[in-house]
C-alpha atoms as a PDB file:
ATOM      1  CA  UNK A   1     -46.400  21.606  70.248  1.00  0.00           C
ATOM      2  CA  UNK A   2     -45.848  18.602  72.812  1.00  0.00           C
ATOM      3  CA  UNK A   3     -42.940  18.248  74.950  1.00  0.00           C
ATOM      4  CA  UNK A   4     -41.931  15.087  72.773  1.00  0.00           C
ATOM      5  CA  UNK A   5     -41.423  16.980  70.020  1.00  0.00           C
ATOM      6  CA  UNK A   6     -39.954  20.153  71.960  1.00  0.00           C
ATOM      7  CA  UNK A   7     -37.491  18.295  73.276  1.00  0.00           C
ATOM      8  CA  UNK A   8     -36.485  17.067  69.699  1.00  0.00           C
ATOM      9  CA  UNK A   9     -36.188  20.241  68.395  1.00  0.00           C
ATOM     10  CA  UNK A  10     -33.709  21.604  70.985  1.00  0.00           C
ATOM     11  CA  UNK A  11     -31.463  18.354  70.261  1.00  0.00           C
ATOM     12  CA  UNK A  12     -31.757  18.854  66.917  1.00  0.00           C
ATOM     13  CA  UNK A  13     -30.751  22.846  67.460  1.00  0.00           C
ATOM     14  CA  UNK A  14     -28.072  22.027  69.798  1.00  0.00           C
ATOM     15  CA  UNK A  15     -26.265  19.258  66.951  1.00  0.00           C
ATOM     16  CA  UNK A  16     -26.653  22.022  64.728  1.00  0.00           C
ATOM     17  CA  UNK A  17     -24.822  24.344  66.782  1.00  0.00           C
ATOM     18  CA  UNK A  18     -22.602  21.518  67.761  1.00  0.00           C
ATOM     19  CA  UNK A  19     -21.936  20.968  63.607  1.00  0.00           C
ATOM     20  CA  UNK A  20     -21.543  24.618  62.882  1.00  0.00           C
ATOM     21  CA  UNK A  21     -18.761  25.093  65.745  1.00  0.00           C
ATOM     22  CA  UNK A  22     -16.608  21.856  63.904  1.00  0.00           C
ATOM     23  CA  UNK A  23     -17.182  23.292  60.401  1.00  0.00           C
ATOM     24  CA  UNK A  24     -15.755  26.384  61.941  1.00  0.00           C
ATOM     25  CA  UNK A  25     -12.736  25.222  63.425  1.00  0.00           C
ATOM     26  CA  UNK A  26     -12.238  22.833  59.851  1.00  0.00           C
ATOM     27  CA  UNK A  27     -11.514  26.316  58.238  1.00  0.00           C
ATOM     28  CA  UNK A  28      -8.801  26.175  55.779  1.00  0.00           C
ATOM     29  CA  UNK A  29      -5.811  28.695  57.040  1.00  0.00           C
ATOM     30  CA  UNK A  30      -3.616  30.136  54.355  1.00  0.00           C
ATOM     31  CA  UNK A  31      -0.091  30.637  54.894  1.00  0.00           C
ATOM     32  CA  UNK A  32       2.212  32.919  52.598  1.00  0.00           C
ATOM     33  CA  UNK A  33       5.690  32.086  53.747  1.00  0.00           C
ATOM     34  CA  UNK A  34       8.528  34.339  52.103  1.00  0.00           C
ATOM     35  CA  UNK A  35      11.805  34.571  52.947  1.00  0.00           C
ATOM     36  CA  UNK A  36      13.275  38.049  53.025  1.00  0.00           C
ATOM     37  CA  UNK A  37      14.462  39.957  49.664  1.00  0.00           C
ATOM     38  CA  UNK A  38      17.922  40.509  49.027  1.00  0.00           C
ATOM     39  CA  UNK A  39      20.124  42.079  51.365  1.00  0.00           C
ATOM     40  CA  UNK A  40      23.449  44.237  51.836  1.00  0.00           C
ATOM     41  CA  UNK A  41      26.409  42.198  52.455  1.00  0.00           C
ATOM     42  CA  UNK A  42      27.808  45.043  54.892  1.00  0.00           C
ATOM     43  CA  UNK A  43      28.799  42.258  57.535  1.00  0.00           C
ATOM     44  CA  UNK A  44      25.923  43.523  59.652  1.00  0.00           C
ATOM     45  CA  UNK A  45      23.515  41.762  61.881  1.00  0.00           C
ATOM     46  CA  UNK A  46      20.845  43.535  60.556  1.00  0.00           C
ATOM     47  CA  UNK A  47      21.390  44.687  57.137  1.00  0.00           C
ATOM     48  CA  UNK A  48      18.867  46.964  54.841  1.00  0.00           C
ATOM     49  CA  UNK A  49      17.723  45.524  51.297  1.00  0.00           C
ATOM     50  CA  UNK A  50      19.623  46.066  48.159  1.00  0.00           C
ATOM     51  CA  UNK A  51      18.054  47.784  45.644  1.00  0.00           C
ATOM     52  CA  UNK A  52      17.561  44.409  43.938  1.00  0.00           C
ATOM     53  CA  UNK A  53      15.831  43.436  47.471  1.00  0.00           C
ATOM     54  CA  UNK A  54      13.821  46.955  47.430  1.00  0.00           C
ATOM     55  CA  UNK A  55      12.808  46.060  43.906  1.00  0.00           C
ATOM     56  CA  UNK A  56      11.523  42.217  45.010  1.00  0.00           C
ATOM     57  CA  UNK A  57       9.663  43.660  47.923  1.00  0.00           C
ATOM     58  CA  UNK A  58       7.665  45.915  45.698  1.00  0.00           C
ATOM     59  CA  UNK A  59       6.920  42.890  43.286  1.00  0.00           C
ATOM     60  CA  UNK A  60       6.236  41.059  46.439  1.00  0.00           C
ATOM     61  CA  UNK A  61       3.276  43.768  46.973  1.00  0.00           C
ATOM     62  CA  UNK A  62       2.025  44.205  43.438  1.00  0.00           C
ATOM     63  CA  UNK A  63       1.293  40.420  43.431  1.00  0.00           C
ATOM     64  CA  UNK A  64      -0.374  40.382  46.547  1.00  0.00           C
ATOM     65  CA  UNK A  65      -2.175  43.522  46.840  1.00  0.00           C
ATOM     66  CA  UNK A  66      -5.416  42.355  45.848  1.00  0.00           C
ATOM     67  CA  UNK A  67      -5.499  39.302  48.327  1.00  0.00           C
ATOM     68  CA  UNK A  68      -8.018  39.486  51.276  1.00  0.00           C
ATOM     69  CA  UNK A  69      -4.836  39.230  53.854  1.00  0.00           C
ATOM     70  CA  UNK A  70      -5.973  39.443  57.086  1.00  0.00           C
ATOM     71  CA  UNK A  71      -2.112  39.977  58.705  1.00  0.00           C
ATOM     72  CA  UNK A  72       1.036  40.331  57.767  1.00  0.00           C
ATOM     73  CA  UNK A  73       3.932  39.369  60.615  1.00  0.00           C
ATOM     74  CA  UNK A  74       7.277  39.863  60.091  1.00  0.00           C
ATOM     75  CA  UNK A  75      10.683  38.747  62.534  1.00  0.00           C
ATOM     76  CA  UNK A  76      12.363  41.995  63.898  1.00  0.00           C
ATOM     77  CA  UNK A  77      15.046  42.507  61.380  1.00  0.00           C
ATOM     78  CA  UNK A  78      15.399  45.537  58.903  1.00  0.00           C
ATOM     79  CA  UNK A  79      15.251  42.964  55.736  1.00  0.00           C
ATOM     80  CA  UNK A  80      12.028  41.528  56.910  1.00  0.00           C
ATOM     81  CA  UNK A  81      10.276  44.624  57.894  1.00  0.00           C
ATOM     82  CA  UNK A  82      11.364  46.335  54.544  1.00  0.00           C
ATOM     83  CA  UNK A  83      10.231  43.331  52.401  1.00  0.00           C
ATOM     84  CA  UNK A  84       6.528  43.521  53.203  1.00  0.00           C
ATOM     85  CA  UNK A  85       6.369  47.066  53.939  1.00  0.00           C
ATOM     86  CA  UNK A  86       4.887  47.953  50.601  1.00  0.00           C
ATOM     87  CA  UNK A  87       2.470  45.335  50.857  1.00  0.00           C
ATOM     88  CA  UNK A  88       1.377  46.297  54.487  1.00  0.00           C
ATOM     89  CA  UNK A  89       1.269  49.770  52.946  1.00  0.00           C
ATOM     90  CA  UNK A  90      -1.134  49.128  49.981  1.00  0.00           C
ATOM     91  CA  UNK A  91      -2.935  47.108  52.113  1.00  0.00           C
ATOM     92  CA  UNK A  92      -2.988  49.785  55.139  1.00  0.00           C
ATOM     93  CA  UNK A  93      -2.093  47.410  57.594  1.00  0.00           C
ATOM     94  CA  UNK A  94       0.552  47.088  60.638  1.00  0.00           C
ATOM     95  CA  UNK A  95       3.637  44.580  60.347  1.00  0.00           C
ATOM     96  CA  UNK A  96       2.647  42.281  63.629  1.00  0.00           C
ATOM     97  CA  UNK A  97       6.170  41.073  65.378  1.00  0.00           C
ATOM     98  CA  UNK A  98       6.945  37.199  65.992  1.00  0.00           C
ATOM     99  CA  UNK A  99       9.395  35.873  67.284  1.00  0.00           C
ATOM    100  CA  UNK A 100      11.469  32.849  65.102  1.00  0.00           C
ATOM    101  CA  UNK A 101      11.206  29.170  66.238  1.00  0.00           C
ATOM    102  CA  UNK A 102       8.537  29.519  68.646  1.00  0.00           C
ATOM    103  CA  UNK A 103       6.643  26.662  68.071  1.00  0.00           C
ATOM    104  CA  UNK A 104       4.103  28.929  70.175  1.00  0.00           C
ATOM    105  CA  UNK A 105       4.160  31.654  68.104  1.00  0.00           C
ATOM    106  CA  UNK A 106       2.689  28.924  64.995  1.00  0.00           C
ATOM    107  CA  UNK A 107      -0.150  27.704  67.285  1.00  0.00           C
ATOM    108  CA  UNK A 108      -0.977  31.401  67.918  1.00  0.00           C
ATOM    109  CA  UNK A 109      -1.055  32.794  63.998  1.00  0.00           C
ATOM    110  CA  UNK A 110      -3.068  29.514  63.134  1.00  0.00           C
ATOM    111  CA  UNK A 111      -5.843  30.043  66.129  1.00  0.00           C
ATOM    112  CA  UNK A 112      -6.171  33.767  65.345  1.00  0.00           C
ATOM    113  CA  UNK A 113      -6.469  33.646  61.686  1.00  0.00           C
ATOM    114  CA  UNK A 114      -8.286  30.458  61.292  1.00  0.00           C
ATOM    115  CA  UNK A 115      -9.891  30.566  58.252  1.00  0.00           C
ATOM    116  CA  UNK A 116      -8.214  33.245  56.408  1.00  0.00           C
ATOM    117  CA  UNK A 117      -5.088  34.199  54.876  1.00  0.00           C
ATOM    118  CA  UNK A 118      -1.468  35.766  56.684  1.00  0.00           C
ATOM    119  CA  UNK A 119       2.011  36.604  54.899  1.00  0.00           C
ATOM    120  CA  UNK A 120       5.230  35.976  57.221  1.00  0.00           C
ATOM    121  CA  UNK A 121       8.085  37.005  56.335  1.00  0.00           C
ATOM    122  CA  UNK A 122      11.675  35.763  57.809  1.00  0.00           C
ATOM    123  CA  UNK A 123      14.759  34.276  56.659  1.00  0.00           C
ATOM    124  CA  UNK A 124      16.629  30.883  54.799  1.00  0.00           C
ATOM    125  CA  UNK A 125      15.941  28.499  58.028  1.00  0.00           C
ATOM    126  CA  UNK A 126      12.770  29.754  59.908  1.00  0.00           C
ATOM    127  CA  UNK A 127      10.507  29.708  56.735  1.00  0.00           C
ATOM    128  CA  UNK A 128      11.297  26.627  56.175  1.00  0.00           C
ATOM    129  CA  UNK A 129      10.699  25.461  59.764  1.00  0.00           C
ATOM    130  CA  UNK A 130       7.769  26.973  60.100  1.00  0.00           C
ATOM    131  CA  UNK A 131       6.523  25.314  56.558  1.00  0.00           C
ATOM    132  CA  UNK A 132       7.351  21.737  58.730  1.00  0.00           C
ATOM    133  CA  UNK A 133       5.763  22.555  61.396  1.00  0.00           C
ATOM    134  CA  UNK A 134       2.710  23.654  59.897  1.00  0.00           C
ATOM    135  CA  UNK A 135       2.873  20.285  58.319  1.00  0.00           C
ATOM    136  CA  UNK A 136       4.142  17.776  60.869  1.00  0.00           C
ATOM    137  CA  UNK A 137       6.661  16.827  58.507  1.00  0.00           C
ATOM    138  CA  UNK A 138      10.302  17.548  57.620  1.00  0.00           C
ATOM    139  CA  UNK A 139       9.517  18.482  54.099  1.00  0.00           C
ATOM    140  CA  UNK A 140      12.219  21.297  53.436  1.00  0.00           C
ATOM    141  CA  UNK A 141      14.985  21.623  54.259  1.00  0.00           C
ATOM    142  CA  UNK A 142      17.014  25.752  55.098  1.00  0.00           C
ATOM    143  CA  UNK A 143      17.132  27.794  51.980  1.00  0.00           C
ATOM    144  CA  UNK A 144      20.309  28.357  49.531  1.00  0.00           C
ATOM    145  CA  UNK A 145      21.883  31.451  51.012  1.00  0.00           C
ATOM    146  CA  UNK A 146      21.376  32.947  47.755  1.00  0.00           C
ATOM    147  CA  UNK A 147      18.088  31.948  47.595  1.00  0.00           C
ATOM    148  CA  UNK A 148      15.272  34.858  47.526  1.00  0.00           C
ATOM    149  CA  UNK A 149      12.694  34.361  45.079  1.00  0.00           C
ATOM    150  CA  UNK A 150      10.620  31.168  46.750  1.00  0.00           C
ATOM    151  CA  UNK A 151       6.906  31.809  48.134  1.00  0.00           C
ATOM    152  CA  UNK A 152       5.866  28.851  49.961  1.00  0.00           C
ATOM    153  CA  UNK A 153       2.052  28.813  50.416  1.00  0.00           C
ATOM    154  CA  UNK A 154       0.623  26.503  52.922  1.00  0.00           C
ATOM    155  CA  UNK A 155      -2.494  25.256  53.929  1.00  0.00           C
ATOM    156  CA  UNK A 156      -3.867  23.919  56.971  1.00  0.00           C
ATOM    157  CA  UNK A 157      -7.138  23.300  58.643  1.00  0.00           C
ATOM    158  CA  UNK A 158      -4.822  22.834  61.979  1.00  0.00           C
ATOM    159  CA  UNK A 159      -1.091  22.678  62.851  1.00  0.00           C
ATOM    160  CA  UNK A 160       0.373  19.631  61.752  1.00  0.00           C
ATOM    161  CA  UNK A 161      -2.379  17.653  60.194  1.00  0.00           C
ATOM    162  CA  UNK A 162      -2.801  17.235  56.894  1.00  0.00           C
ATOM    163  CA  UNK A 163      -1.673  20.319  55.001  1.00  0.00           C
ATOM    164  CA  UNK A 164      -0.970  21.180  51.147  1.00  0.00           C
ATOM    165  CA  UNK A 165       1.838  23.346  49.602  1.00  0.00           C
ATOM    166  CA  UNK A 166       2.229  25.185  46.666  1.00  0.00           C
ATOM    167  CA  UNK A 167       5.406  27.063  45.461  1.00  0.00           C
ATOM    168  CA  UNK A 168       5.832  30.254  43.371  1.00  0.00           C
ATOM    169  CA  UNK A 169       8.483  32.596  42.719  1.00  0.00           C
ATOM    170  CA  UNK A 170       8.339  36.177  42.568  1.00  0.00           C
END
């Protein structure tokens, strides 16, 4: 082979390599955003579910439990924790901690799970927020107190840019 056409062929390898790494990084990320399921009105910081709430969670993991999820994260509150614990249990998986409003925290999830799909669970204002910021919008706005049966589902190649929503209820 000459060096002419050597030389071609690495260039031409190397802007393949170049075009894999973009396709890559262009992976679609699924979000599940919940907020918690019902809770006890015991005046509490950190109430348990109600039965009602116990009841959602399990729904929560029958519709899921046949998802390729690759993490579940949850904010360190009893009503968080105990509304994807099923799911994390059919799924054998650990409940990762994050910590609400951390725009830091969003950057993380999205660079470690690029590509696939993660359920986080938190509460009436953070889902929301987090929704936005996944966005770069102000699309919604805190949930009704009362409020416990939305599953927001965003998409996002990165944080910010161009994503898609769909909502469910459960």
């Amino acid at each position: 082979m000459s060096m002419t056409k050597s030389f071609l062929l690495s260039i031409i390898f190397v802007m393949l390599l170049v075009c894999e790494g973009a396709a890559q990084e262009r992976q679609l990320t699924t979000f599940i955003l919940i907020r918690h399921a019902e809770k006890v009105a015991d005046g509490s910081k950190d109430p348990e579910l109600t039965e009602q709430g116990q009841a959602r969670a399990q729904r929560l993991a029958n519709m899921l439990k046949r998802q390729p999820i690759a993490a579940i994260y949850s904010t360190n509150f009893k009503r968080t924790i105990n509304t994807v614990k099923p799911l994390a249990d059919k799924l054998g998986q650990s409940i990762l901690p994050y910590e609400a409003f951390k725009d830091e925290e969003i950057v993380k999830m999205v660079n470690q799970h690029k590509g696939k799909t993660i359920v986080v669970v938190g509460h009436s204002n953070n889902i929301p927020w987090i929704a936005n910021t996944l966005l770069g919008t102000k699309e919604f706005g805190d949930y009704d107190e009362g409020y416990y049966e939305n599953v927001l589902i965003v998409n996002v190649i990165e944080k910010g840019v161009n994503g898609s929503t769909i909502q469910l209820s459960y």
